[in-house]
C-alpha atoms as a PDB file:
ATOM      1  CA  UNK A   1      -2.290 -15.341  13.363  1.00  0.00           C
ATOM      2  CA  UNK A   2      -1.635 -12.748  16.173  1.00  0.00           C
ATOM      3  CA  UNK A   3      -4.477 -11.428  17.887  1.00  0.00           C
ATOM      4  CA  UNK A   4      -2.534  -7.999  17.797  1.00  0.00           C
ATOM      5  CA  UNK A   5      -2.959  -7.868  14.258  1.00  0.00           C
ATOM      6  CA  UNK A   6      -6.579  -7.558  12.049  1.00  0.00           C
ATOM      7  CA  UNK A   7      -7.377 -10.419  10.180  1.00  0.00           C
ATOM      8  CA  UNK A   8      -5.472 -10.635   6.719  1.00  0.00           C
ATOM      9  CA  UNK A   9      -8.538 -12.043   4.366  1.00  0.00           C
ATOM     10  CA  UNK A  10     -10.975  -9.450   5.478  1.00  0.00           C
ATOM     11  CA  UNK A  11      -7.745  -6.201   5.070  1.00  0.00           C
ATOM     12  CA  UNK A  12      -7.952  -7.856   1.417  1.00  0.00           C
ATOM     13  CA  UNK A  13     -11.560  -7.204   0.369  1.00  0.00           C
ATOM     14  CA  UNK A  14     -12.084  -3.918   2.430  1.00  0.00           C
ATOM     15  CA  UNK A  15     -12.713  -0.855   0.006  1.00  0.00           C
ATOM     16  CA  UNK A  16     -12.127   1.422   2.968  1.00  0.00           C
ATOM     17  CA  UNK A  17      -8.813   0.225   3.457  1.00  0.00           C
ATOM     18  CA  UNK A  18      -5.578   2.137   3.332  1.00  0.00           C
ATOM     19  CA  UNK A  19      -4.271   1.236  -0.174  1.00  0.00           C
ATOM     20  CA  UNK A  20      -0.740   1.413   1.677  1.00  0.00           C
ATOM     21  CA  UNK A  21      -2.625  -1.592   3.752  1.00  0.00           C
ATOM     22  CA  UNK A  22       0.345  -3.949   2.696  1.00  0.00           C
ATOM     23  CA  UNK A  23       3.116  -1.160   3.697  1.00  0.00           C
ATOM     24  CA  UNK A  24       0.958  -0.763   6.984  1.00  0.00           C
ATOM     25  CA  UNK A  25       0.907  -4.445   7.447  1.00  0.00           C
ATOM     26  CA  UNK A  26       4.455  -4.716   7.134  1.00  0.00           C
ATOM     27  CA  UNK A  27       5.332  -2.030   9.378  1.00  0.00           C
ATOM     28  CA  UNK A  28       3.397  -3.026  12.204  1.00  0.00           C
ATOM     29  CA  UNK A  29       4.932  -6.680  12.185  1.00  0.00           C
ATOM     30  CA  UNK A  30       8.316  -5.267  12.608  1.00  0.00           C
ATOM     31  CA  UNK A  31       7.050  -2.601  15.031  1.00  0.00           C
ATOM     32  CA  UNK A  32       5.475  -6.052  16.753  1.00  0.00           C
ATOM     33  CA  UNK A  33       8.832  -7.963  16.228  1.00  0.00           C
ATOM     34  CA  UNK A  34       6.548 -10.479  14.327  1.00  0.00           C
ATOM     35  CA  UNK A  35       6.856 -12.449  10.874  1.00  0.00           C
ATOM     36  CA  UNK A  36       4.711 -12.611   8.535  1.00  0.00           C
ATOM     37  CA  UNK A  37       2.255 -15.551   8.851  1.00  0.00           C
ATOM     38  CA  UNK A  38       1.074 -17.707   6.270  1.00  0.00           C
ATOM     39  CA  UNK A  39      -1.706 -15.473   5.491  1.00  0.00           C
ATOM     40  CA  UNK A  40       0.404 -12.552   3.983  1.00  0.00           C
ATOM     41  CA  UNK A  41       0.549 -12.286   0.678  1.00  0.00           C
ATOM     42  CA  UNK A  42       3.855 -12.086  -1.151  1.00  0.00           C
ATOM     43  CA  UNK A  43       3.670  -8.096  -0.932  1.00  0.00           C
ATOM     44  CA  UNK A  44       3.368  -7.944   2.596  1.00  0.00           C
ATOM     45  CA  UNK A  45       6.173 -10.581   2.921  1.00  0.00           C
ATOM     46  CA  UNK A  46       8.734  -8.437   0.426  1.00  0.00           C
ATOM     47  CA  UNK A  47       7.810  -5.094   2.510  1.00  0.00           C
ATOM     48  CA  UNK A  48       8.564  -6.912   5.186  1.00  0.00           C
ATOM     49  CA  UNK A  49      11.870  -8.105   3.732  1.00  0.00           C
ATOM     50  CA  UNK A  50      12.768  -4.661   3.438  1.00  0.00           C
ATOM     51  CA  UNK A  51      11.879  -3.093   6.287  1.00  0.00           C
ATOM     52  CA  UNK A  52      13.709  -5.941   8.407  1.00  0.00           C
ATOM     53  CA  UNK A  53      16.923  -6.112   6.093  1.00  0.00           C
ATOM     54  CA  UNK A  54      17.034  -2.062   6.428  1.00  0.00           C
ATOM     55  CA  UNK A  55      16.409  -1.775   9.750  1.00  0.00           C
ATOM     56  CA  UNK A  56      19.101  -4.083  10.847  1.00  0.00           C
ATOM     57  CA  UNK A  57      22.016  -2.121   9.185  1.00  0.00           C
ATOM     58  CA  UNK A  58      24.081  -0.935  11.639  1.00  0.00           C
ATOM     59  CA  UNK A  59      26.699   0.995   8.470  1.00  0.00           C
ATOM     60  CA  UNK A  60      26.486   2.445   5.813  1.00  0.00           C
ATOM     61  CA  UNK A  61      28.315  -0.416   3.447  1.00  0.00           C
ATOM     62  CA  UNK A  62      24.774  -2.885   4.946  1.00  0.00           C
ATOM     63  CA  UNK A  63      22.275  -0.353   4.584  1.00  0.00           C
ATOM     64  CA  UNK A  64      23.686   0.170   0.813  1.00  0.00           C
ATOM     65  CA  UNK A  65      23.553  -3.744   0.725  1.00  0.00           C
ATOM     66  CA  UNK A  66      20.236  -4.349   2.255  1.00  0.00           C
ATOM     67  CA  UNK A  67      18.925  -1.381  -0.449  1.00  0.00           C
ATOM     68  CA  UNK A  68      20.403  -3.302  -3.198  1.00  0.00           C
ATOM     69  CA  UNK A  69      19.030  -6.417  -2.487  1.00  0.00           C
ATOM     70  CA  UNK A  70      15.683  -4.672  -2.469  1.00  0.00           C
ATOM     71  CA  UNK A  71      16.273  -2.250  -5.560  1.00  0.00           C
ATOM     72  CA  UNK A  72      12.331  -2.204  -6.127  1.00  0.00           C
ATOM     73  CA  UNK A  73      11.044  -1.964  -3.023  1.00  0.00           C
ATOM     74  CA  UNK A  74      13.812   1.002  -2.528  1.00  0.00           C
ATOM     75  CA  UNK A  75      12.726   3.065  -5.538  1.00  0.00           C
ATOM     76  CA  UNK A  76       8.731   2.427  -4.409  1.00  0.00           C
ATOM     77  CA  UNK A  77       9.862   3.374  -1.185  1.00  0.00           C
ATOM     78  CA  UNK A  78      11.568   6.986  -2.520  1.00  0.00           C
ATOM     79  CA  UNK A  79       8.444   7.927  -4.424  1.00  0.00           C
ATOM     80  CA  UNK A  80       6.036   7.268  -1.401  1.00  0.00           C
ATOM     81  CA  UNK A  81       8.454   8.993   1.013  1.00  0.00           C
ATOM     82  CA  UNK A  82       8.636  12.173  -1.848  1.00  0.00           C
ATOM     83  CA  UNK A  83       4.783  12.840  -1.048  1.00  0.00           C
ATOM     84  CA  UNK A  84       4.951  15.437  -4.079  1.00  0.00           C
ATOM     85  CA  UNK A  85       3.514  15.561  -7.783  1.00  0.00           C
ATOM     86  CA  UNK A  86       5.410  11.919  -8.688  1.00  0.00           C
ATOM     87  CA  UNK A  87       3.328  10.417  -6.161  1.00  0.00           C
ATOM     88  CA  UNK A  88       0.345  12.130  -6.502  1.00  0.00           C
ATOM     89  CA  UNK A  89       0.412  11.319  -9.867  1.00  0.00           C
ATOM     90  CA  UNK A  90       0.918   7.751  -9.624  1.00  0.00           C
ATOM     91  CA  UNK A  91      -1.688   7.008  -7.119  1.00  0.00           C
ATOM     92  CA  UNK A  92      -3.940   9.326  -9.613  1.00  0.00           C
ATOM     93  CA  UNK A  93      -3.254   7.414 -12.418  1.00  0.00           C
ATOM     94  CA  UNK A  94      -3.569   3.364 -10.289  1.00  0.00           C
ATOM     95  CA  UNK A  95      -6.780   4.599  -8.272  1.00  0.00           C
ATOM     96  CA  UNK A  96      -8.079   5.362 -12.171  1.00  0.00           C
ATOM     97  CA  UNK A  97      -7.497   1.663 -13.224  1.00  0.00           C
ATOM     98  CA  UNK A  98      -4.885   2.931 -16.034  1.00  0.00           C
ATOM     99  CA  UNK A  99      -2.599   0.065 -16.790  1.00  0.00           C
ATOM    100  CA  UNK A 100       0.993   0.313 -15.535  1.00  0.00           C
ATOM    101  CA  UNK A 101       2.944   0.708 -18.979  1.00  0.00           C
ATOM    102  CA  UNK A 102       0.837   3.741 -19.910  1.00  0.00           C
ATOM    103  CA  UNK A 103       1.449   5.139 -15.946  1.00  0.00           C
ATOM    104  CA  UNK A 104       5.251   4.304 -16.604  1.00  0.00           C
ATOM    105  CA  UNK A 105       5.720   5.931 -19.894  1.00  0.00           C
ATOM    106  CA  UNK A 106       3.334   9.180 -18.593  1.00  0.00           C
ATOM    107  CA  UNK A 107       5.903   9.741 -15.646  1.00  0.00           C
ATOM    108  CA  UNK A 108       9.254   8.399 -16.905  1.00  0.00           C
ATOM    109  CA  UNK A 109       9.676   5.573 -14.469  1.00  0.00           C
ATOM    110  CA  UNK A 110      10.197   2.048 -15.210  1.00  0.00           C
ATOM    111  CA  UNK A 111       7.128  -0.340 -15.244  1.00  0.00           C
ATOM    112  CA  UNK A 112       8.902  -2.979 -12.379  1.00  0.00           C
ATOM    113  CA  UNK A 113       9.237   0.179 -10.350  1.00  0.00           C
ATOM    114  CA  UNK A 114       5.206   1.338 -11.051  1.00  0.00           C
ATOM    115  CA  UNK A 115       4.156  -2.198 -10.200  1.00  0.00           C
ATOM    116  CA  UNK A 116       6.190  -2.469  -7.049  1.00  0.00           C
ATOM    117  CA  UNK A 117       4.854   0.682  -5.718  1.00  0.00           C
ATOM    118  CA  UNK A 118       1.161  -0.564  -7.009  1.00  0.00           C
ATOM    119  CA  UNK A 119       1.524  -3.691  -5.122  1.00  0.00           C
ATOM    120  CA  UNK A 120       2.745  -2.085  -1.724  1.00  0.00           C
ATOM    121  CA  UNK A 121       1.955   1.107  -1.587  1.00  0.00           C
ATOM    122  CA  UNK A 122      -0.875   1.656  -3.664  1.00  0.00           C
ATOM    123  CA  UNK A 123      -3.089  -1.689  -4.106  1.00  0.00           C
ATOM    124  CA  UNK A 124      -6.508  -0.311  -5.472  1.00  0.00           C
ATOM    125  CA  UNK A 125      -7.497  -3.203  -7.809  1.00  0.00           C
ATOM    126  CA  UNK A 126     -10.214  -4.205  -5.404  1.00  0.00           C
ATOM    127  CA  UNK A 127     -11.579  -1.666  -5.012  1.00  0.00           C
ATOM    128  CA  UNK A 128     -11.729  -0.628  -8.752  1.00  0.00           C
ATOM    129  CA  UNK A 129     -13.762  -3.527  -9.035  1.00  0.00           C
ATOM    130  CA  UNK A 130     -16.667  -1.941  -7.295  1.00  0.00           C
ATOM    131  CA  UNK A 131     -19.258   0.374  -8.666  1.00  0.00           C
ATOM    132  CA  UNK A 132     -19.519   4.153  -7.749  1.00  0.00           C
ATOM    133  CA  UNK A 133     -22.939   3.206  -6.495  1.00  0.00           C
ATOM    134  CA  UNK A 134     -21.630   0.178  -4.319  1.00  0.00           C
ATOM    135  CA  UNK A 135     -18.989   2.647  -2.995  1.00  0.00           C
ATOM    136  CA  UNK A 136     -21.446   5.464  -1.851  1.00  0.00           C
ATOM    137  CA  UNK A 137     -23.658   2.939  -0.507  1.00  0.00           C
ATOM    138  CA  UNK A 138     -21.135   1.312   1.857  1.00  0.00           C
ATOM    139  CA  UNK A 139     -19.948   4.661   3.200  1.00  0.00           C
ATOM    140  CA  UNK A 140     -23.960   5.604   3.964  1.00  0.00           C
ATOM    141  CA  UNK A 141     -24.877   2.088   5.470  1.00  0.00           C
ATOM    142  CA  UNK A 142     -21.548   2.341   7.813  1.00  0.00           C
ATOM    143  CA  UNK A 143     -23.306   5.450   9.333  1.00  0.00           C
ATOM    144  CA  UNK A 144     -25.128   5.873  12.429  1.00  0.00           C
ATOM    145  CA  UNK A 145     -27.676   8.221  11.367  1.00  0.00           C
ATOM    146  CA  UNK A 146     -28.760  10.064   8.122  1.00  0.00           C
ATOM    147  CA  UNK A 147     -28.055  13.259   9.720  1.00  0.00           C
ATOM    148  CA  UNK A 148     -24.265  11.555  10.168  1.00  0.00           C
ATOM    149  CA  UNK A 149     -23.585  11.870   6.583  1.00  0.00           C
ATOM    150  CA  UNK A 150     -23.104  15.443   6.448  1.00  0.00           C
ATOM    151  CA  UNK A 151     -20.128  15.147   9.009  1.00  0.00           C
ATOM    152  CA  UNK A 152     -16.777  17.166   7.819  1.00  0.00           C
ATOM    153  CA  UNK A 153     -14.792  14.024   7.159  1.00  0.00           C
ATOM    154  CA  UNK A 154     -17.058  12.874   4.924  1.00  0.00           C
ATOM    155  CA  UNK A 155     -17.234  16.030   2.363  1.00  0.00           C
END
């Protein structure tokens, strides 16, 4: 694995990661002019798919192509670009732990679509398998002081 890029296992398991983690991933092994390594999970390595096979369209005709070939990955990509009530919505609804056919039928998208954009844009199933408590506790003990927790970004 690169030494450019944090280790793959650990991005996995971290509850303070970006849910977009596997988007992020992606991204910064085509802004690297990497592929994906062994490590990355089929997520990372369809993101990654996309981004490359989009990014190398030099007309209209291959971009159209390249989006068609990635249909999912195209429609998850629209709603995360959107940034409005869809998306807020969505990520309300996966961060919650409601299962994708009820988040499909409460928004009018198909369930592919809600389980593409869960996978790379929104992957919160590990950390839905912590506790409140375990949460809280992680984001004290990662502090420097007591007095620390009281800092804006943390409120």
């Amino acid at each position: 694995m690169s030494d450019n890029l944090v280790n793959v296992d650990a991005r996995i398991e971290d509850p303070y990661q970006s849910a977009a983690w596997r988007w992020g991933r992606a991204t910064e092994l085509i802004r690297l002019g990497l592929f994906p390594d062994p490590h990355d999970d089929p997520a990372v390595c369809a993101a990654w798919a996309y981004l490359w096979d989009t990014s190398q369209a030099q007309t209209q005709k291959e971009m159209t192509a390249a989006r068609q070939r990635h249909a999912l990955l195209t429609a998850a990509d629209h709603i995360y670009l959107r940034a409005g009530s869809d998306r807020q919505q969505l990520e309300t609804l996966l961060r919650a732990g409601v299962d994708v056919a009820t988040i499909a039928t409460a928004i009018g998208l198909p369930e592919v679509v809600v389980q593409a954009y869960e996978a790379v844009f929104c992957h919160v199933t590990h950390i839905a398998e912590l506790s409140l408590f375990e949460s809280a506790l992680g984001v004290f003990e990662r502090q420097s002081s007591p007095a620390s927790c009281f800092q804006d970004d943390l409120l």
